[in-house]
C-alpha atoms as a PDB file:
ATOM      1  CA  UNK A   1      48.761 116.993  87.194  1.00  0.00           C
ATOM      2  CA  UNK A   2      50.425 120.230  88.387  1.00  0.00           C
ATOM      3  CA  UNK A   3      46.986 121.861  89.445  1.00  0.00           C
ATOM      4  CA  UNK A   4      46.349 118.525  91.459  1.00  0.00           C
ATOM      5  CA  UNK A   5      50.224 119.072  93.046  1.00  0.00           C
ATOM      6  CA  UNK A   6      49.615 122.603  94.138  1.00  0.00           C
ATOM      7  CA  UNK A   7      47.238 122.109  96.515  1.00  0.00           C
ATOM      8  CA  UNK A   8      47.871 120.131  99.879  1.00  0.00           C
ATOM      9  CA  UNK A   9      47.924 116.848  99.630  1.00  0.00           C
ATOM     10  CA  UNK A  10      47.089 114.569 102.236  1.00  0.00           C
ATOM     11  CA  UNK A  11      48.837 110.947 102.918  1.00  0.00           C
ATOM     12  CA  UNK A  12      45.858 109.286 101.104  1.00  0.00           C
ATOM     13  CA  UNK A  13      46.363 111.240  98.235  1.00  0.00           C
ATOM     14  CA  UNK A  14      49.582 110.616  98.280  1.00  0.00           C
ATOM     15  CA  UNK A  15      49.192 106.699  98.526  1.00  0.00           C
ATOM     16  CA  UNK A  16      46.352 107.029  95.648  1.00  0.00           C
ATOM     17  CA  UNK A  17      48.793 109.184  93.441  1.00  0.00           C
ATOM     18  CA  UNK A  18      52.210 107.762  93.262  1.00  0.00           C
ATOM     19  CA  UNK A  19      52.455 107.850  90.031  1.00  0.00           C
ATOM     20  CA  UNK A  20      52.593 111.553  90.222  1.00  0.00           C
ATOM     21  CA  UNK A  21      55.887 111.313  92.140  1.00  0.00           C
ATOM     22  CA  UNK A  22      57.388 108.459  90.294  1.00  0.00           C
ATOM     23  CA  UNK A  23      58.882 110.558  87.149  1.00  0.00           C
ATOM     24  CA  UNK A  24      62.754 110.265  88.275  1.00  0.00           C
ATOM     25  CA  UNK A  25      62.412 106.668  88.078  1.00  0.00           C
ATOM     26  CA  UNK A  26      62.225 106.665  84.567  1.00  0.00           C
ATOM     27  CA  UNK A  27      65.173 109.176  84.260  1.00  0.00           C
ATOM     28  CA  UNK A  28      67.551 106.078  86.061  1.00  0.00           C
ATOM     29  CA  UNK A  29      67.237 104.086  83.010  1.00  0.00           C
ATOM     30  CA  UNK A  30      69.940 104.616  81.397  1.00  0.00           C
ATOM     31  CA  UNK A  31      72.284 104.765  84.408  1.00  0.00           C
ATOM     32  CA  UNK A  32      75.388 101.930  83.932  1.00  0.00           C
ATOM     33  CA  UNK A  33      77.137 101.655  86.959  1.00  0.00           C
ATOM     34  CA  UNK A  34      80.272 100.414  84.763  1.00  0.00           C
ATOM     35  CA  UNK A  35      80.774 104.047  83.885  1.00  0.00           C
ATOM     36  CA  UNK A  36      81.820 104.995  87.448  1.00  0.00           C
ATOM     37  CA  UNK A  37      84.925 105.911  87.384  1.00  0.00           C
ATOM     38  CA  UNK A  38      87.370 102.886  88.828  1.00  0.00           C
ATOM     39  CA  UNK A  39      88.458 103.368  92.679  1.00  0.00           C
ATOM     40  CA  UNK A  40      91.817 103.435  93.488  1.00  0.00           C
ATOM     41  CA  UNK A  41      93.219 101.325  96.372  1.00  0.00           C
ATOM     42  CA  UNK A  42      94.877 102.504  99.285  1.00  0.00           C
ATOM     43  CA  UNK A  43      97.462 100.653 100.015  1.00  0.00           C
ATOM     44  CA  UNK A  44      98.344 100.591 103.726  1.00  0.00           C
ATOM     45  CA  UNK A  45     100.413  98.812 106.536  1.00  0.00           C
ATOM     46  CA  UNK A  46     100.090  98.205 110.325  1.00  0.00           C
ATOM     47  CA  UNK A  47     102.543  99.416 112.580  1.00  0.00           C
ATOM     48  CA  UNK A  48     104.202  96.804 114.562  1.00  0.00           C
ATOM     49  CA  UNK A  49     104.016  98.873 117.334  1.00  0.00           C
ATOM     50  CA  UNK A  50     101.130 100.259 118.076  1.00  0.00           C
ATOM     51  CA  UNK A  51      99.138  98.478 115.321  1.00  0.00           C
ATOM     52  CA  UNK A  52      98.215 101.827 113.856  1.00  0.00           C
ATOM     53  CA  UNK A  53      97.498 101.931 109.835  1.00  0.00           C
ATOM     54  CA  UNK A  54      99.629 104.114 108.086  1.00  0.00           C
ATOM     55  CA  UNK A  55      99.486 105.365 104.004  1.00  0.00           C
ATOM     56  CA  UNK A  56     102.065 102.909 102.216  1.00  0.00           C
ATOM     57  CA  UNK A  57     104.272 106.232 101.856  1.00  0.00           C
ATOM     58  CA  UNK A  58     104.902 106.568 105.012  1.00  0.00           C
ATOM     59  CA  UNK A  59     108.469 105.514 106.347  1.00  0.00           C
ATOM     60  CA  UNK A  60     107.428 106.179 109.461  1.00  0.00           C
ATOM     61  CA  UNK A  61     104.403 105.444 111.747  1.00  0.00           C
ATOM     62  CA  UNK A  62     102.429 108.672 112.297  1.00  0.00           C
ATOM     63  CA  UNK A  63     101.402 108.056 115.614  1.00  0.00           C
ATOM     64  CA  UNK A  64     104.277 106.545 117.517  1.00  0.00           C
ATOM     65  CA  UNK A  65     107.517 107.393 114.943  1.00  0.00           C
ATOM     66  CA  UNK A  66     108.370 103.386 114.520  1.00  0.00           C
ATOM     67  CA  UNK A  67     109.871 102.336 111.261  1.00  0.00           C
ATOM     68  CA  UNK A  68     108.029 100.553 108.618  1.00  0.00           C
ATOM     69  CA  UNK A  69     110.742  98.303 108.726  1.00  0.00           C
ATOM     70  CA  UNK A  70     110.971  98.029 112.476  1.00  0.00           C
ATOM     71  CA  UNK A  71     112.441  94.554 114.561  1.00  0.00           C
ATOM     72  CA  UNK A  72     110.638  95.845 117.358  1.00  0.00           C
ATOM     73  CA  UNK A  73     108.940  92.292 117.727  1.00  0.00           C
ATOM     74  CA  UNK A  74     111.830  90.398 117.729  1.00  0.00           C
ATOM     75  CA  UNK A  75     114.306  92.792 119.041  1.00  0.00           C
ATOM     76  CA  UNK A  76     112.379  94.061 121.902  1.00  0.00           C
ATOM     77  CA  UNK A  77     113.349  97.516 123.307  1.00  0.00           C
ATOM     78  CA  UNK A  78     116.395  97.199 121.388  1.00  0.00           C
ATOM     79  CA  UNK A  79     114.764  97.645 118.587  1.00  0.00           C
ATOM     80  CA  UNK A  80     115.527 101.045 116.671  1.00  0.00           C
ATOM     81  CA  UNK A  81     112.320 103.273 116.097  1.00  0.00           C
ATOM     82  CA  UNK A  82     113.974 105.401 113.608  1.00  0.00           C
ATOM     83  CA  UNK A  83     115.437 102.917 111.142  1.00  0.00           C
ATOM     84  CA  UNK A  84     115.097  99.456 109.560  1.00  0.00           C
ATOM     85  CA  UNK A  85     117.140  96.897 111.710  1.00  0.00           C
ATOM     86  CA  UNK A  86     119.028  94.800 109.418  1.00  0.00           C
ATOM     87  CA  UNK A  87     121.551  94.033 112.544  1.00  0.00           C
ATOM     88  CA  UNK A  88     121.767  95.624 116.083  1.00  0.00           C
ATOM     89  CA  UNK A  89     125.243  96.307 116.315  1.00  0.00           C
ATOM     90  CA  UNK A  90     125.334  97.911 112.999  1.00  0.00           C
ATOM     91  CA  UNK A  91     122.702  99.896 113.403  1.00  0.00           C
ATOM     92  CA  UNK A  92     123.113 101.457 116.455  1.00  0.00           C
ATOM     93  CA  UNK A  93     126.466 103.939 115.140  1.00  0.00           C
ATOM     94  CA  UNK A  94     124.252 105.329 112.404  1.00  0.00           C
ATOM     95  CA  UNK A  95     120.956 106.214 114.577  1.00  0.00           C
ATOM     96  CA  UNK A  96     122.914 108.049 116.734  1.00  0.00           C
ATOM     97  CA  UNK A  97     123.798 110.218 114.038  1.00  0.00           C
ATOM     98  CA  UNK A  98     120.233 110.480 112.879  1.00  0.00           C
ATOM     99  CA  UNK A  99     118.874 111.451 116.111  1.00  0.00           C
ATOM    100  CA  UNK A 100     119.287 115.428 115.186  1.00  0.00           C
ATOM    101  CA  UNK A 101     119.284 115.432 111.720  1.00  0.00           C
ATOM    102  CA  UNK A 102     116.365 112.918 110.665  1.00  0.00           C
ATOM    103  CA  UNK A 103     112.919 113.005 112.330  1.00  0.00           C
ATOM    104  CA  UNK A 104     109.689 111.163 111.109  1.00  0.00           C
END
């Protein structure tokens, strides 16, 4: 067989010897797919503001700053992009605070 293989082989031959290049399919055999090891999720949300996906870490969207958390859709521009909005006029004291010291 390796004699045959060492000289150049034209597409016939290689039609009328495929047997010669079919010796890894017999080393698949015993391949299980089961002993993949198991993928892990991702878990990820959508920004509410620009709709950008974000790691489930994340506080903060990394491509506009929003909050996970964010009112933005039912607050408007009111909304606060640095903080969850659990109500507007309580919120607003505290971000004004965070401004300097807390940045996504």
């Amino acid at each position: 067989k390796r004699a045959r293989l060492q000289k150049e082989l034209t597409f016939q031959d290689l039609y009328e010897n495929q047997e010669l290049f079919d010796e890894d399919d017999d080393e698949d055999g015993d391949w299980d797919p089961s002993q993949l090891q198991k993928c892990v999720e991702v878990i990820k949300w959508l920004c509410k503001n620009c709709t950008m996906d974000n790691i489930n870490d994340d506080v903060c969207c990394r491509i506009c700053g929003e909050h996970k958390d964010s009112k933005i859709l039912s607050l408007g521009h009111f909304a606060s992009p640095f903080a969850p909005d659990e109500d507007l006029n309580e919120i607003q004291p505290t971000i004004k605070g965070l401004r300097g010291e807390y940045a996504c």
